[in-house]
PDB file of N, CA and C in Angstrom:
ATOM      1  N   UNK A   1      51.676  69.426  56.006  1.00  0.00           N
ATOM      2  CA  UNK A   1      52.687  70.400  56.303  1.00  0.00           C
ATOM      3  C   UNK A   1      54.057  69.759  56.236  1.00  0.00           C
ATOM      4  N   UNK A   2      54.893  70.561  55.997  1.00  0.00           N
ATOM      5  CA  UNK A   2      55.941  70.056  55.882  1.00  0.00           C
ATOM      6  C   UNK A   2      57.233  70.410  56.597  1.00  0.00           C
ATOM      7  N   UNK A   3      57.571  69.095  57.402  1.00  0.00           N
ATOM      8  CA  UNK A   3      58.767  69.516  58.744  1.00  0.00           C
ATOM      9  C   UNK A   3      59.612  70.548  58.746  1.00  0.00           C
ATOM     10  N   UNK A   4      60.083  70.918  57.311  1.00  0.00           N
ATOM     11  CA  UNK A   4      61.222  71.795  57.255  1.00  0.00           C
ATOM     12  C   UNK A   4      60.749  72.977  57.255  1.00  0.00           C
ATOM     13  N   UNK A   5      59.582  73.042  56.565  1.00  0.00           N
ATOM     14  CA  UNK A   5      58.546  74.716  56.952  1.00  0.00           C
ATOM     15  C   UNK A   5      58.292  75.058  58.095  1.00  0.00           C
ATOM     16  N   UNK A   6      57.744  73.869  59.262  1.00  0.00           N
ATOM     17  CA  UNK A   6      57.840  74.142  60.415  1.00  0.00           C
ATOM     18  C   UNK A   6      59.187  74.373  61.561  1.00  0.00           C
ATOM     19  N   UNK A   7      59.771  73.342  61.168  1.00  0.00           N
ATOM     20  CA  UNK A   7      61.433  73.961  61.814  1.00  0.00           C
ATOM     21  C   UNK A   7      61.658  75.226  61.317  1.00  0.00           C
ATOM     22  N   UNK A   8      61.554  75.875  59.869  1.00  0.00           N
ATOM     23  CA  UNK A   8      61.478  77.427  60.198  1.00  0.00           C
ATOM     24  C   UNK A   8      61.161  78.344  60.625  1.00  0.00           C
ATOM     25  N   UNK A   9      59.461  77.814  60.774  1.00  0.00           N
ATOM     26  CA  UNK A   9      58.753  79.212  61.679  1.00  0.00           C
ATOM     27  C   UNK A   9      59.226  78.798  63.232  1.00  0.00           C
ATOM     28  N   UNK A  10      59.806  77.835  63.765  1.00  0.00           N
ATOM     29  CA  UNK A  10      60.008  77.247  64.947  1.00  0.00           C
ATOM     30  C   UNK A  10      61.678  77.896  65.099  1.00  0.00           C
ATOM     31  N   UNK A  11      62.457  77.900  64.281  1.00  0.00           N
ATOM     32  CA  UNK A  11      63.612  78.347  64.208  1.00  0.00           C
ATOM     33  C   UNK A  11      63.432  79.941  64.471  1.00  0.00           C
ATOM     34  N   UNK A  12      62.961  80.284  63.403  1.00  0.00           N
ATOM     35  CA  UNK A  12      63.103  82.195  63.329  1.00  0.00           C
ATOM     36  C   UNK A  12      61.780  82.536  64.341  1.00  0.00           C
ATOM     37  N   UNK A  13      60.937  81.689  64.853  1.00  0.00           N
ATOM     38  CA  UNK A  13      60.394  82.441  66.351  1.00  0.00           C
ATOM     39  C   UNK A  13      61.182  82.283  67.568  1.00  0.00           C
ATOM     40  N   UNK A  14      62.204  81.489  67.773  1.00  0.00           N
ATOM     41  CA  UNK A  14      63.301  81.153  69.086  1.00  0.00           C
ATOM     42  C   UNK A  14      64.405  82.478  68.491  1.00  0.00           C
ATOM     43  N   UNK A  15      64.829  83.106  67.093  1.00  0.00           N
ATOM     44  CA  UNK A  15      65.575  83.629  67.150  1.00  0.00           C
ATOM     45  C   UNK A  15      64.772  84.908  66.984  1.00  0.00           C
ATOM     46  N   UNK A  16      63.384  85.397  67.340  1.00  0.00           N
ATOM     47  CA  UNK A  16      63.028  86.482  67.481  1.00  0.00           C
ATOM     48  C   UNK A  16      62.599  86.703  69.188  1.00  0.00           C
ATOM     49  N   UNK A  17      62.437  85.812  69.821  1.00  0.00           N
ATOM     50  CA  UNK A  17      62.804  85.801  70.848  1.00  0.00           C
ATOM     51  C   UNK A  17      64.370  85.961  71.748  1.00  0.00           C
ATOM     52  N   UNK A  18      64.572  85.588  70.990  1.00  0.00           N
ATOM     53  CA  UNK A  18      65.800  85.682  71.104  1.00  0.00           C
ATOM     54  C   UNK A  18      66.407  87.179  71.100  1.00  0.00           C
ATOM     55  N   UNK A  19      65.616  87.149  70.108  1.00  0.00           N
ATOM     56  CA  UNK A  19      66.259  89.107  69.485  1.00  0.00           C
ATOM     57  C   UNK A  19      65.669  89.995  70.133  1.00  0.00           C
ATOM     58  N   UNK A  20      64.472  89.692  70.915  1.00  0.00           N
ATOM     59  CA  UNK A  20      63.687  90.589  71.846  1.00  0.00           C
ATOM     60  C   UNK A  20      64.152  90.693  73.260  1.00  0.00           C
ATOM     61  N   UNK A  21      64.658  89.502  73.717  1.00  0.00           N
ATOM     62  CA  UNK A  21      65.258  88.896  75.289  1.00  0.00           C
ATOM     63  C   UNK A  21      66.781  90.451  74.925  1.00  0.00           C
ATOM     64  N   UNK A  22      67.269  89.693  73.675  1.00  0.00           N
ATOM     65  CA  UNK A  22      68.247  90.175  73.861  1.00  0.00           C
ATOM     66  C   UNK A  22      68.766  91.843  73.280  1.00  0.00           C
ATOM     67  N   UNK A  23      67.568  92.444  73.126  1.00  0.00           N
ATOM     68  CA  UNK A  23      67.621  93.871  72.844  1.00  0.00           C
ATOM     69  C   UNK A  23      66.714  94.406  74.350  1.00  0.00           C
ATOM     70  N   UNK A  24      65.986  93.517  75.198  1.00  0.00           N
ATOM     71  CA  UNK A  24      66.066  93.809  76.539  1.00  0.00           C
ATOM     72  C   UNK A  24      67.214  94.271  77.475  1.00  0.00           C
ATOM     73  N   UNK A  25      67.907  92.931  77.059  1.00  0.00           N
ATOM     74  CA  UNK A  25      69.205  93.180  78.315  1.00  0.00           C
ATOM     75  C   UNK A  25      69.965  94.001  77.564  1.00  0.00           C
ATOM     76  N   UNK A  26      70.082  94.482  76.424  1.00  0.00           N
ATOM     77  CA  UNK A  26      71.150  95.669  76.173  1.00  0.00           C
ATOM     78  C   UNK A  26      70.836  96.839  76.365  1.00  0.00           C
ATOM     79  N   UNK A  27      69.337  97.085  76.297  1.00  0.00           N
ATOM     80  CA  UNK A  27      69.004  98.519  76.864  1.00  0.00           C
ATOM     81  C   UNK A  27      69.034  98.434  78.374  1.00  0.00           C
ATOM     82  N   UNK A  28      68.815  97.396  79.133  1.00  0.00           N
ATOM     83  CA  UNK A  28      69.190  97.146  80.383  1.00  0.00           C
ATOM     84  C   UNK A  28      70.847  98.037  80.544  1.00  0.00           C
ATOM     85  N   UNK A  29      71.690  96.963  80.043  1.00  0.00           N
ATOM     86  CA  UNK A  29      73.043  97.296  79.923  1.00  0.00           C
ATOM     87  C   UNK A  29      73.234  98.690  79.502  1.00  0.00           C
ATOM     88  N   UNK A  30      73.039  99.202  79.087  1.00  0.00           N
ATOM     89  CA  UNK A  30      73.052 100.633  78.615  1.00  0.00           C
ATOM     90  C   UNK A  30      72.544 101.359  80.181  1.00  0.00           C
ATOM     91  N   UNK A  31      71.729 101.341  80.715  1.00  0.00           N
ATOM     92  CA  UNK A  31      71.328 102.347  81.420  1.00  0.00           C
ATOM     93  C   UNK A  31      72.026 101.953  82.758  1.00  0.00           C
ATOM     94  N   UNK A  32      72.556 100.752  82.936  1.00  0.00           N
ATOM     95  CA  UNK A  32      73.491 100.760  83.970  1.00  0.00           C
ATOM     96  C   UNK A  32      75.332 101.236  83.918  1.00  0.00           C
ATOM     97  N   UNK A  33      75.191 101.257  82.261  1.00  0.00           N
ATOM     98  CA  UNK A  33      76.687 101.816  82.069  1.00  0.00           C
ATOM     99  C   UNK A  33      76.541 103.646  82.291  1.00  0.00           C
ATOM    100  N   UNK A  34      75.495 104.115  81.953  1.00  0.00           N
ATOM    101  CA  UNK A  34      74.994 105.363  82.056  1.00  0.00           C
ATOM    102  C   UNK A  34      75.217 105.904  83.757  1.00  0.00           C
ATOM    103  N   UNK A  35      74.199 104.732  84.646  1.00  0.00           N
ATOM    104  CA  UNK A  35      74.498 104.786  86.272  1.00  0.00           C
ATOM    105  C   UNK A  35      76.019 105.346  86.446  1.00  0.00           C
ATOM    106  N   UNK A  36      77.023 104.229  85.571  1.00  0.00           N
ATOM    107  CA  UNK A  36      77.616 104.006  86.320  1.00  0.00           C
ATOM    108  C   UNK A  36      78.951 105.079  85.864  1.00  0.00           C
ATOM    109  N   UNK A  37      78.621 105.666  84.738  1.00  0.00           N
ATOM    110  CA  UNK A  37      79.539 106.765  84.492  1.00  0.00           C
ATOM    111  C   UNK A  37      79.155 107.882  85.256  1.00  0.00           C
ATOM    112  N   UNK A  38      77.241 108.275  85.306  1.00  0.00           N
ATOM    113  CA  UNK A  38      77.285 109.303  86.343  1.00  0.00           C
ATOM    114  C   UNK A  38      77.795 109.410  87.191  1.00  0.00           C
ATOM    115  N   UNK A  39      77.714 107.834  88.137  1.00  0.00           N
ATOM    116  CA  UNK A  39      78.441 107.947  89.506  1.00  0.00           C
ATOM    117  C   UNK A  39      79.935 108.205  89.452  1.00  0.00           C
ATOM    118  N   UNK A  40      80.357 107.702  87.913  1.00  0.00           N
ATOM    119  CA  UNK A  40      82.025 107.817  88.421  1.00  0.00           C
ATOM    120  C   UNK A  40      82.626 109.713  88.211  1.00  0.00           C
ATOM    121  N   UNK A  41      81.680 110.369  87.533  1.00  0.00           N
ATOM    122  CA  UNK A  41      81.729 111.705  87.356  1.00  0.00           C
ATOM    123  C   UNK A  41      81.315 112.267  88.658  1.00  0.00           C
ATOM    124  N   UNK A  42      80.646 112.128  89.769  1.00  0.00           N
ATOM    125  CA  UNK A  42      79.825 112.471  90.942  1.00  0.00           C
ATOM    126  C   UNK A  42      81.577 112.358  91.765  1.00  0.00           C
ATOM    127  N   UNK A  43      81.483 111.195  91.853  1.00  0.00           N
ATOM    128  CA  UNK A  43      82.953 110.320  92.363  1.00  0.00           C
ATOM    129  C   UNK A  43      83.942 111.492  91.731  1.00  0.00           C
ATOM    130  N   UNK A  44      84.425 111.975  90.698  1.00  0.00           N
ATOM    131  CA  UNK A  44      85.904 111.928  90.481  1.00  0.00           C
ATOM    132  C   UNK A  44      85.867 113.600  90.825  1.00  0.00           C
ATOM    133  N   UNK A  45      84.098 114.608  90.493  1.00  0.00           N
ATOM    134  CA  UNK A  45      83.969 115.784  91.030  1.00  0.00           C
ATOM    135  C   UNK A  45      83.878 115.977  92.635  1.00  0.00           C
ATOM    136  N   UNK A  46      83.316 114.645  93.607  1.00  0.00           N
ATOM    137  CA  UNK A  46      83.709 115.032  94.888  1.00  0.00           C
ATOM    138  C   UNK A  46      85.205 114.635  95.615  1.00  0.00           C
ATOM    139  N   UNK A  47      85.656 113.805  94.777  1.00  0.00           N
ATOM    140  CA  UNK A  47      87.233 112.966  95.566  1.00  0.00           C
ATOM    141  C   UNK A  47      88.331 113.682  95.687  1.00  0.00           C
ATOM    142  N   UNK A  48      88.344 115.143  94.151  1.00  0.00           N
ATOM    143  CA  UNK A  48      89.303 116.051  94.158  1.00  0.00           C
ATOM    144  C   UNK A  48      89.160 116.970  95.281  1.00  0.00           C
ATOM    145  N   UNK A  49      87.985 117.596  95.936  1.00  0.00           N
ATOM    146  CA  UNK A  49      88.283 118.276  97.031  1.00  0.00           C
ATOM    147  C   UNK A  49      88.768 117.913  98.118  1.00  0.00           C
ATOM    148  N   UNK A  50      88.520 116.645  98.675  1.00  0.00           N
ATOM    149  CA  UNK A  50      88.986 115.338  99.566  1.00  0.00           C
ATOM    150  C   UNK A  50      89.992 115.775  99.531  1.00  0.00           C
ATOM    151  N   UNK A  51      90.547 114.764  98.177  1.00  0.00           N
ATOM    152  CA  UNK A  51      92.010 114.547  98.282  1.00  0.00           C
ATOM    153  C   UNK A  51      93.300 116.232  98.598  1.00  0.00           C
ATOM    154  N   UNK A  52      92.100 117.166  97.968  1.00  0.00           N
ATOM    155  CA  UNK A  52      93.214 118.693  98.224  1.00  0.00           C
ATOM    156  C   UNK A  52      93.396 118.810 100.062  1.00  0.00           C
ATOM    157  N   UNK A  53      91.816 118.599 100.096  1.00  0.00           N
ATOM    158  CA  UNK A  53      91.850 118.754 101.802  1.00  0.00           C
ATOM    159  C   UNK A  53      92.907 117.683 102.482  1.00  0.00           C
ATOM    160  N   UNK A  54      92.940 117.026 101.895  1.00  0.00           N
ATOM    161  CA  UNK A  54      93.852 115.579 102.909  1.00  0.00           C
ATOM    162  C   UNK A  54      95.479 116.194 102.428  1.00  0.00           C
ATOM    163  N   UNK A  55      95.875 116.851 101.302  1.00  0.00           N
ATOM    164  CA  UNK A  55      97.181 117.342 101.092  1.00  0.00           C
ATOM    165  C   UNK A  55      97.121 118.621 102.204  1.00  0.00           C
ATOM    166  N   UNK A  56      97.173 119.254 102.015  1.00  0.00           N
ATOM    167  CA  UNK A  56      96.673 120.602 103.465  1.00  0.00           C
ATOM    168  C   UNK A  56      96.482 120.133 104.909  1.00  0.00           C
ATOM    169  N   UNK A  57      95.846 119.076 105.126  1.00  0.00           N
ATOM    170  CA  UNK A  57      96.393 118.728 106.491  1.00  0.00           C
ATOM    171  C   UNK A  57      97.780 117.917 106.489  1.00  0.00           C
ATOM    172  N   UNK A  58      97.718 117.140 105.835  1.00  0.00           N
ATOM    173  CA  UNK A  58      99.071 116.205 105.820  1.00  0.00           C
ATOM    174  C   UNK A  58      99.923 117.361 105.443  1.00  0.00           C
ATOM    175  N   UNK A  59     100.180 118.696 105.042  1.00  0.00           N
ATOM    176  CA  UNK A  59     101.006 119.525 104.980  1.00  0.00           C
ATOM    177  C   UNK A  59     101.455 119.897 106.629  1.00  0.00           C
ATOM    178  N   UNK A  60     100.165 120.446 106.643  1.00  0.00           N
ATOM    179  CA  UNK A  60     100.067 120.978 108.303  1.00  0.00           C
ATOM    180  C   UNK A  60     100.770 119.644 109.396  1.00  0.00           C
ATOM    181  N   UNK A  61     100.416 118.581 109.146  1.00  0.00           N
ATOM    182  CA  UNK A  61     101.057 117.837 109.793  1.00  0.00           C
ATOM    183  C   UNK A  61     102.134 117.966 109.937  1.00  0.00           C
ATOM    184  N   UNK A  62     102.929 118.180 109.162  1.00  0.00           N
ATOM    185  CA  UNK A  62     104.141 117.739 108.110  1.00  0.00           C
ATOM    186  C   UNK A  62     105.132 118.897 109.376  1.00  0.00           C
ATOM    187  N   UNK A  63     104.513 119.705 109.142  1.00  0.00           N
ATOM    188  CA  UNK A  63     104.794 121.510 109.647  1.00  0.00           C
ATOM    189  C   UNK A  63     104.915 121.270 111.195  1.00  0.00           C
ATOM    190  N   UNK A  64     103.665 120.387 112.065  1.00  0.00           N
ATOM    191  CA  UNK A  64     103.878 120.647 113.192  1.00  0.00           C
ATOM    192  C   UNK A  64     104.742 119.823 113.465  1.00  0.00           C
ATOM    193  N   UNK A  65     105.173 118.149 112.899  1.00  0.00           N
ATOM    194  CA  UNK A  65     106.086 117.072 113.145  1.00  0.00           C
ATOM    195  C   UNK A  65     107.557 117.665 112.908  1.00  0.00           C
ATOM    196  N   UNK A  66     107.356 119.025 112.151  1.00  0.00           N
ATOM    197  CA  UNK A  66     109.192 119.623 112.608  1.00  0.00           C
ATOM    198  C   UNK A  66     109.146 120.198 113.837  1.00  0.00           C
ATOM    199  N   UNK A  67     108.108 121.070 113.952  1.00  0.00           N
ATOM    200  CA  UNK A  67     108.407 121.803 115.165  1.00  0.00           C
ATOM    201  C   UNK A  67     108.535 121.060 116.421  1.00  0.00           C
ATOM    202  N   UNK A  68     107.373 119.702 116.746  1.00  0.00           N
ATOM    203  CA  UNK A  68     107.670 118.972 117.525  1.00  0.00           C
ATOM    204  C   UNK A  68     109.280 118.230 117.841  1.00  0.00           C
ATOM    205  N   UNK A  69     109.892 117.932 116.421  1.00  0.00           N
ATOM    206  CA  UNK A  69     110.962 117.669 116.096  1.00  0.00           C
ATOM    207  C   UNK A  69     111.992 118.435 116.747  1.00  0.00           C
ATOM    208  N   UNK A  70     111.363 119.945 116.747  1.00  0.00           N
ATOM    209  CA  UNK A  70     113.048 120.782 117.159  1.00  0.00           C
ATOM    210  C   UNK A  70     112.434 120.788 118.340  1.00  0.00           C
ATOM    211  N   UNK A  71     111.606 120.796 119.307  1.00  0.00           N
ATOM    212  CA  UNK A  71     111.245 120.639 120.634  1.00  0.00           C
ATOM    213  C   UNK A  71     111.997 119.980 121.438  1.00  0.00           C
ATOM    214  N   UNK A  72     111.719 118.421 120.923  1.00  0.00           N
ATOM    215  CA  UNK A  72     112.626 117.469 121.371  1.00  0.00           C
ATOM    216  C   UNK A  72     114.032 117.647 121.404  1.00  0.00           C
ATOM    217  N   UNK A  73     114.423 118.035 120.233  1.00  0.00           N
ATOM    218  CA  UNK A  73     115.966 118.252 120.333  1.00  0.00           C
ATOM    219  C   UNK A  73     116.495 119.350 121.413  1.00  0.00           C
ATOM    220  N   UNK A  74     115.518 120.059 121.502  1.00  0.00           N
ATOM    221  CA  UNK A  74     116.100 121.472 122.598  1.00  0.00           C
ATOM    222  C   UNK A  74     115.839 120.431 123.986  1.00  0.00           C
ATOM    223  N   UNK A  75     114.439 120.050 124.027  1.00  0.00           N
ATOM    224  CA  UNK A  75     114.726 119.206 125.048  1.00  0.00           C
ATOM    225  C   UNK A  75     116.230 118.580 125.390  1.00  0.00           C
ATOM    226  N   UNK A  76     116.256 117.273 125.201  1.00  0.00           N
ATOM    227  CA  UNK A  76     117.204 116.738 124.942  1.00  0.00           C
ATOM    228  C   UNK A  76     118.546 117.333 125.199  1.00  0.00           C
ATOM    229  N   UNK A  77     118.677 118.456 124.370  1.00  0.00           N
ATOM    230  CA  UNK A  77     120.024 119.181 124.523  1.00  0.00           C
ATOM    231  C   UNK A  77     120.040 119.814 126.099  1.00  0.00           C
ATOM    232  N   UNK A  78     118.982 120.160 126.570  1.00  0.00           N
ATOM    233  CA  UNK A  78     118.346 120.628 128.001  1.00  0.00           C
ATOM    234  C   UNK A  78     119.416 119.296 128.863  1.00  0.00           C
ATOM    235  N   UNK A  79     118.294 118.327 128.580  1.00  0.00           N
ATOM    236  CA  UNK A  79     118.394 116.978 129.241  1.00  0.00           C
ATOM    237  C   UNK A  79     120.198 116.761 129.753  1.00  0.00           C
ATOM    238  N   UNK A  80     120.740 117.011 128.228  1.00  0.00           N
ATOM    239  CA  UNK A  80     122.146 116.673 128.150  1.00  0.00           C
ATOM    240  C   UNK A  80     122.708 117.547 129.186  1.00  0.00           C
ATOM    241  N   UNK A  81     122.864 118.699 129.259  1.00  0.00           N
ATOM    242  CA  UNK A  81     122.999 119.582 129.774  1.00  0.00           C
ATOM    243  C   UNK A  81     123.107 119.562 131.583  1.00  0.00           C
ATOM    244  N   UNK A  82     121.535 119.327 131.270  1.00  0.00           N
ATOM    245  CA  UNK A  82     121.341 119.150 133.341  1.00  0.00           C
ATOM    246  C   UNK A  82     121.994 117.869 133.140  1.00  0.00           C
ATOM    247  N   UNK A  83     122.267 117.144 132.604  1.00  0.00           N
ATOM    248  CA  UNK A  83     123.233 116.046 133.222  1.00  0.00           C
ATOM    249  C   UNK A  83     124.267 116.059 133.963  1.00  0.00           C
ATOM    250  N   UNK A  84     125.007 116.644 132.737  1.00  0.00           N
ATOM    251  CA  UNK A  84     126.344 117.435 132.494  1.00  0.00           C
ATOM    252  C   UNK A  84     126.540 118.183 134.020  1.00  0.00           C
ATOM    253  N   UNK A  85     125.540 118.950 134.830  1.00  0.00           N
ATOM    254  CA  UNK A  85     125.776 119.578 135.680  1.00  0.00           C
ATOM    255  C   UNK A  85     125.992 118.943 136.566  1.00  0.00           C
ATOM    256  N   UNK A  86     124.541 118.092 136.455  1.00  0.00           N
ATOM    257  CA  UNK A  86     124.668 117.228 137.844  1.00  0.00           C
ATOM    258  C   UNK A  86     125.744 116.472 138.135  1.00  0.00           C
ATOM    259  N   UNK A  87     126.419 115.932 136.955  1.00  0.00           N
ATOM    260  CA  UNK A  87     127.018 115.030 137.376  1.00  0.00           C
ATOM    261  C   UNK A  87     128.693 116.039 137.882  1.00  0.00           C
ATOM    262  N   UNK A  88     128.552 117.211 137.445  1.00  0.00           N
ATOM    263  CA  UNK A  88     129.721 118.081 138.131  1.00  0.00           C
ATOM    264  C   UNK A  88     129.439 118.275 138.935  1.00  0.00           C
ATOM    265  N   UNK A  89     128.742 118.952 139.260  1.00  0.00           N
ATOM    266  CA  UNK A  89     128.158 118.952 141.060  1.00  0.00           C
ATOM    267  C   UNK A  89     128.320 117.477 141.863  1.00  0.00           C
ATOM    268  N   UNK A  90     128.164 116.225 141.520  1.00  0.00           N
ATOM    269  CA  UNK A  90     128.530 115.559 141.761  1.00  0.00           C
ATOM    270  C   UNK A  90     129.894 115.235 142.256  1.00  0.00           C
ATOM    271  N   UNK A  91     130.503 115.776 141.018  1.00  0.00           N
ATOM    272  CA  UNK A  91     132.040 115.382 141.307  1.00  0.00           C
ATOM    273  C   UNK A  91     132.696 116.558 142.079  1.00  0.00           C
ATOM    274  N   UNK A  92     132.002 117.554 142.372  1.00  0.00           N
ATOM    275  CA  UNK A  92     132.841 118.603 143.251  1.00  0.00           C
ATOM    276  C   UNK A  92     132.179 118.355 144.455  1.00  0.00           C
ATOM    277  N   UNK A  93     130.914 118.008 144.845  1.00  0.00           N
ATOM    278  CA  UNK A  93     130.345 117.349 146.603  1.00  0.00           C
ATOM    279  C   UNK A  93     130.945 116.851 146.546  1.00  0.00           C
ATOM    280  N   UNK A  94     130.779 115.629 146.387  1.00  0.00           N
ATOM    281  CA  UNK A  94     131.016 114.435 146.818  1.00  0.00           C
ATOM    282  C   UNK A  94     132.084 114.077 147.621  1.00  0.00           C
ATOM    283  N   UNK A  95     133.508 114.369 147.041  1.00  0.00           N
ATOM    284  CA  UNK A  95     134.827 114.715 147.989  1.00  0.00           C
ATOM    285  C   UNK A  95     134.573 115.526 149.474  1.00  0.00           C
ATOM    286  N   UNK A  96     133.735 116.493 149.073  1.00  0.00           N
ATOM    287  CA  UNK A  96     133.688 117.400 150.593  1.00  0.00           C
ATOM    288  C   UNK A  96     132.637 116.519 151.160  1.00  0.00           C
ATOM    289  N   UNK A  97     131.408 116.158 151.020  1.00  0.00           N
ATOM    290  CA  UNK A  97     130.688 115.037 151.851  1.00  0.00           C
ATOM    291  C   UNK A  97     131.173 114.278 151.992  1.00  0.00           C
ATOM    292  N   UNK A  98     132.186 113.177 151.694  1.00  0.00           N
ATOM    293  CA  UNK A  98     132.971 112.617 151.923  1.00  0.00           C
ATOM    294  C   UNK A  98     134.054 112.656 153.498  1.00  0.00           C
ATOM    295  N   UNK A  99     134.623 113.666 153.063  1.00  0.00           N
ATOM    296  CA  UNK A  99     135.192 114.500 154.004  1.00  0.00           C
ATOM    297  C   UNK A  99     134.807 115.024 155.286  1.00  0.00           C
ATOM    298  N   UNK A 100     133.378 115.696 155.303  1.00  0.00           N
ATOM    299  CA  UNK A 100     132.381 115.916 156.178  1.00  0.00           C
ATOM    300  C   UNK A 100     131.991 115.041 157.191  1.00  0.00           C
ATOM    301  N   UNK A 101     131.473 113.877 156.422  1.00  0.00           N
ATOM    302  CA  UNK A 101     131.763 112.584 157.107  1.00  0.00           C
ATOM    303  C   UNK A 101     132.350 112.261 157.502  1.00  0.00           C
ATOM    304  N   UNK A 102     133.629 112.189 156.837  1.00  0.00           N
ATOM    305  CA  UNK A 102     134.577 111.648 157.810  1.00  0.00           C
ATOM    306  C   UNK A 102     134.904 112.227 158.930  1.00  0.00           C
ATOM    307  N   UNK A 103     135.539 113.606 159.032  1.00  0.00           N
ATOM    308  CA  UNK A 103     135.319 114.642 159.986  1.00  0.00           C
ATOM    309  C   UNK A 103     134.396 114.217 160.719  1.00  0.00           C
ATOM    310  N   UNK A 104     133.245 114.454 160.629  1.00  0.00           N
ATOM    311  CA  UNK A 104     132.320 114.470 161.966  1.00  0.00           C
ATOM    312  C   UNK A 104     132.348 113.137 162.491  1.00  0.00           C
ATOM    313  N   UNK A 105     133.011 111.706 161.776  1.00  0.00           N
ATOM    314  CA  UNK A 105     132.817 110.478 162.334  1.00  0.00           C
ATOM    315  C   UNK A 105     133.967 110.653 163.535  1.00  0.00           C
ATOM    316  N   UNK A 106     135.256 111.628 162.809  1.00  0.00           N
ATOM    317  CA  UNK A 106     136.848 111.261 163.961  1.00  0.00           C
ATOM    318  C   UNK A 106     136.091 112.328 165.419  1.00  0.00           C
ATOM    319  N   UNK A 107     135.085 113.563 164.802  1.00  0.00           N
ATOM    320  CA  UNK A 107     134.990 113.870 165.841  1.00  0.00           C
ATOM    321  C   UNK A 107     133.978 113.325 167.073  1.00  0.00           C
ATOM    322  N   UNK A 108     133.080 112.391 166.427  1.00  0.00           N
ATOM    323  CA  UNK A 108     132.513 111.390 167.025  1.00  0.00           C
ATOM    324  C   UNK A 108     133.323 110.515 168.421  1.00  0.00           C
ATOM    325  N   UNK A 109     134.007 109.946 167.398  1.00  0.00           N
ATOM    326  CA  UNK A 109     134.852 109.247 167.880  1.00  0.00           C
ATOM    327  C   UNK A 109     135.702 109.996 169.482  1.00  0.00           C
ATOM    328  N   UNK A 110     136.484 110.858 168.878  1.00  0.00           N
ATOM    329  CA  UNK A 110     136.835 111.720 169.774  1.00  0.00           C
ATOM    330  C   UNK A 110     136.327 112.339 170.683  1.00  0.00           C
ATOM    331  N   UNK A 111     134.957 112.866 171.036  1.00  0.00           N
ATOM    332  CA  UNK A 111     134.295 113.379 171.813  1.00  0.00           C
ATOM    333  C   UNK A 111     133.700 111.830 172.777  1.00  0.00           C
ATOM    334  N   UNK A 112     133.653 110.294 171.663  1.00  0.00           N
ATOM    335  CA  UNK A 112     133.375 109.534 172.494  1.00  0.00           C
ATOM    336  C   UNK A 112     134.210 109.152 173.551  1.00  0.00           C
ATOM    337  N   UNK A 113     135.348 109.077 173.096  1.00  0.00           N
ATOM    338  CA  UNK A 113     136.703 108.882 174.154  1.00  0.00           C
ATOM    339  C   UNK A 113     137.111 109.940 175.037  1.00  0.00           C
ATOM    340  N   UNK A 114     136.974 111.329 174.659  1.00  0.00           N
ATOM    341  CA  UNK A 114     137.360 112.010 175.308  1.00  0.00           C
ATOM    342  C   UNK A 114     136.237 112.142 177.134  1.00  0.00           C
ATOM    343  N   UNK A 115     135.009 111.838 176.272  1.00  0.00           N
ATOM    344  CA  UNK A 115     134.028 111.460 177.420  1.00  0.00           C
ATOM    345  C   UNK A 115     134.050 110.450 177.957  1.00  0.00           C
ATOM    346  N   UNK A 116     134.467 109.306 177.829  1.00  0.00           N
ATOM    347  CA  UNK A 116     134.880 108.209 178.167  1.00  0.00           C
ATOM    348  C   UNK A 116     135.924 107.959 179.295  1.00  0.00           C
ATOM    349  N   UNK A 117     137.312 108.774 178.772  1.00  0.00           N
ATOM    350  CA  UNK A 117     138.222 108.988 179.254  1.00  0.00           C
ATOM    351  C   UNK A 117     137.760 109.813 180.953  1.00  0.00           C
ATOM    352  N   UNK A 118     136.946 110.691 180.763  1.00  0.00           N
ATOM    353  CA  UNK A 118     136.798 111.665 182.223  1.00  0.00           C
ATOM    354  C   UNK A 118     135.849 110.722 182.607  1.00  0.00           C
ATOM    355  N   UNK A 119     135.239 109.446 183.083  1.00  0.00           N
ATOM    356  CA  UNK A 119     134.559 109.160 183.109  1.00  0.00           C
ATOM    357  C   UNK A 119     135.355 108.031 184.237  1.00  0.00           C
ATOM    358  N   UNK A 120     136.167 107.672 183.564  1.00  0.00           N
ATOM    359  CA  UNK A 120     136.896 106.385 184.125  1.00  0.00           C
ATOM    360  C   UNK A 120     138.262 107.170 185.246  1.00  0.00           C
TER     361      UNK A 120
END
């Protein structure tokens, strides 16, 4: 026999193996590219309702974060407001409690001496 006859049938049986291994893994490959487009069609027909639903609340959000918005501000303007009063009311007591006080301290005073005075 002769070496180079045998390196051929030894050659073209590694490359029919070869050709068998490798028409395996491409029908392999094939049916996972198949998987994997179904899934991305499954995927892109359920993600659009998602994503509409997630625009519609984040709308609604959107809607109640003004109203909360003008809440606060009425608050606030409230807030400002009773300040505003209090602190006038403030400034119109205060002089007469002031006053009051003082008054009732001279008449303190006075009723102490005057009792004092009949005393001695």
């Amino acid at each position: 026999m002769n070496w180079a006859l045998i390196l051929d049938v030894t050659i073209a049986l590694a490359i029919g193996v070869l050709s068998i291994f490798l028409v395996v893994v491409l029908i392999q490959l094939s049916r996972t590219l198949r998987s994997i487009n179904a899934l991305i069609k499954d995927f892109n027909r359920e993600i659009i309702p998602v994503f509409s639903k997630l625009q519609a609340t984040v709308d609604e959000v959107n809607t109640e974060l003004a109203r909360v918005d003008e809440i606060v501000k009425a608050v606030q303007e409230a807030s400002d407001k009773v300040n505003a009063t209090a602190e006038v009311a403030r400034q119109l007591i205060s002089p007469s409690l002031i006053k009051l006080a003082s008054l009732s301290t001279g008449v303190k005073k006075a009723v102490t001496t005057l009792v004092r005075g009949k005393e001695d």
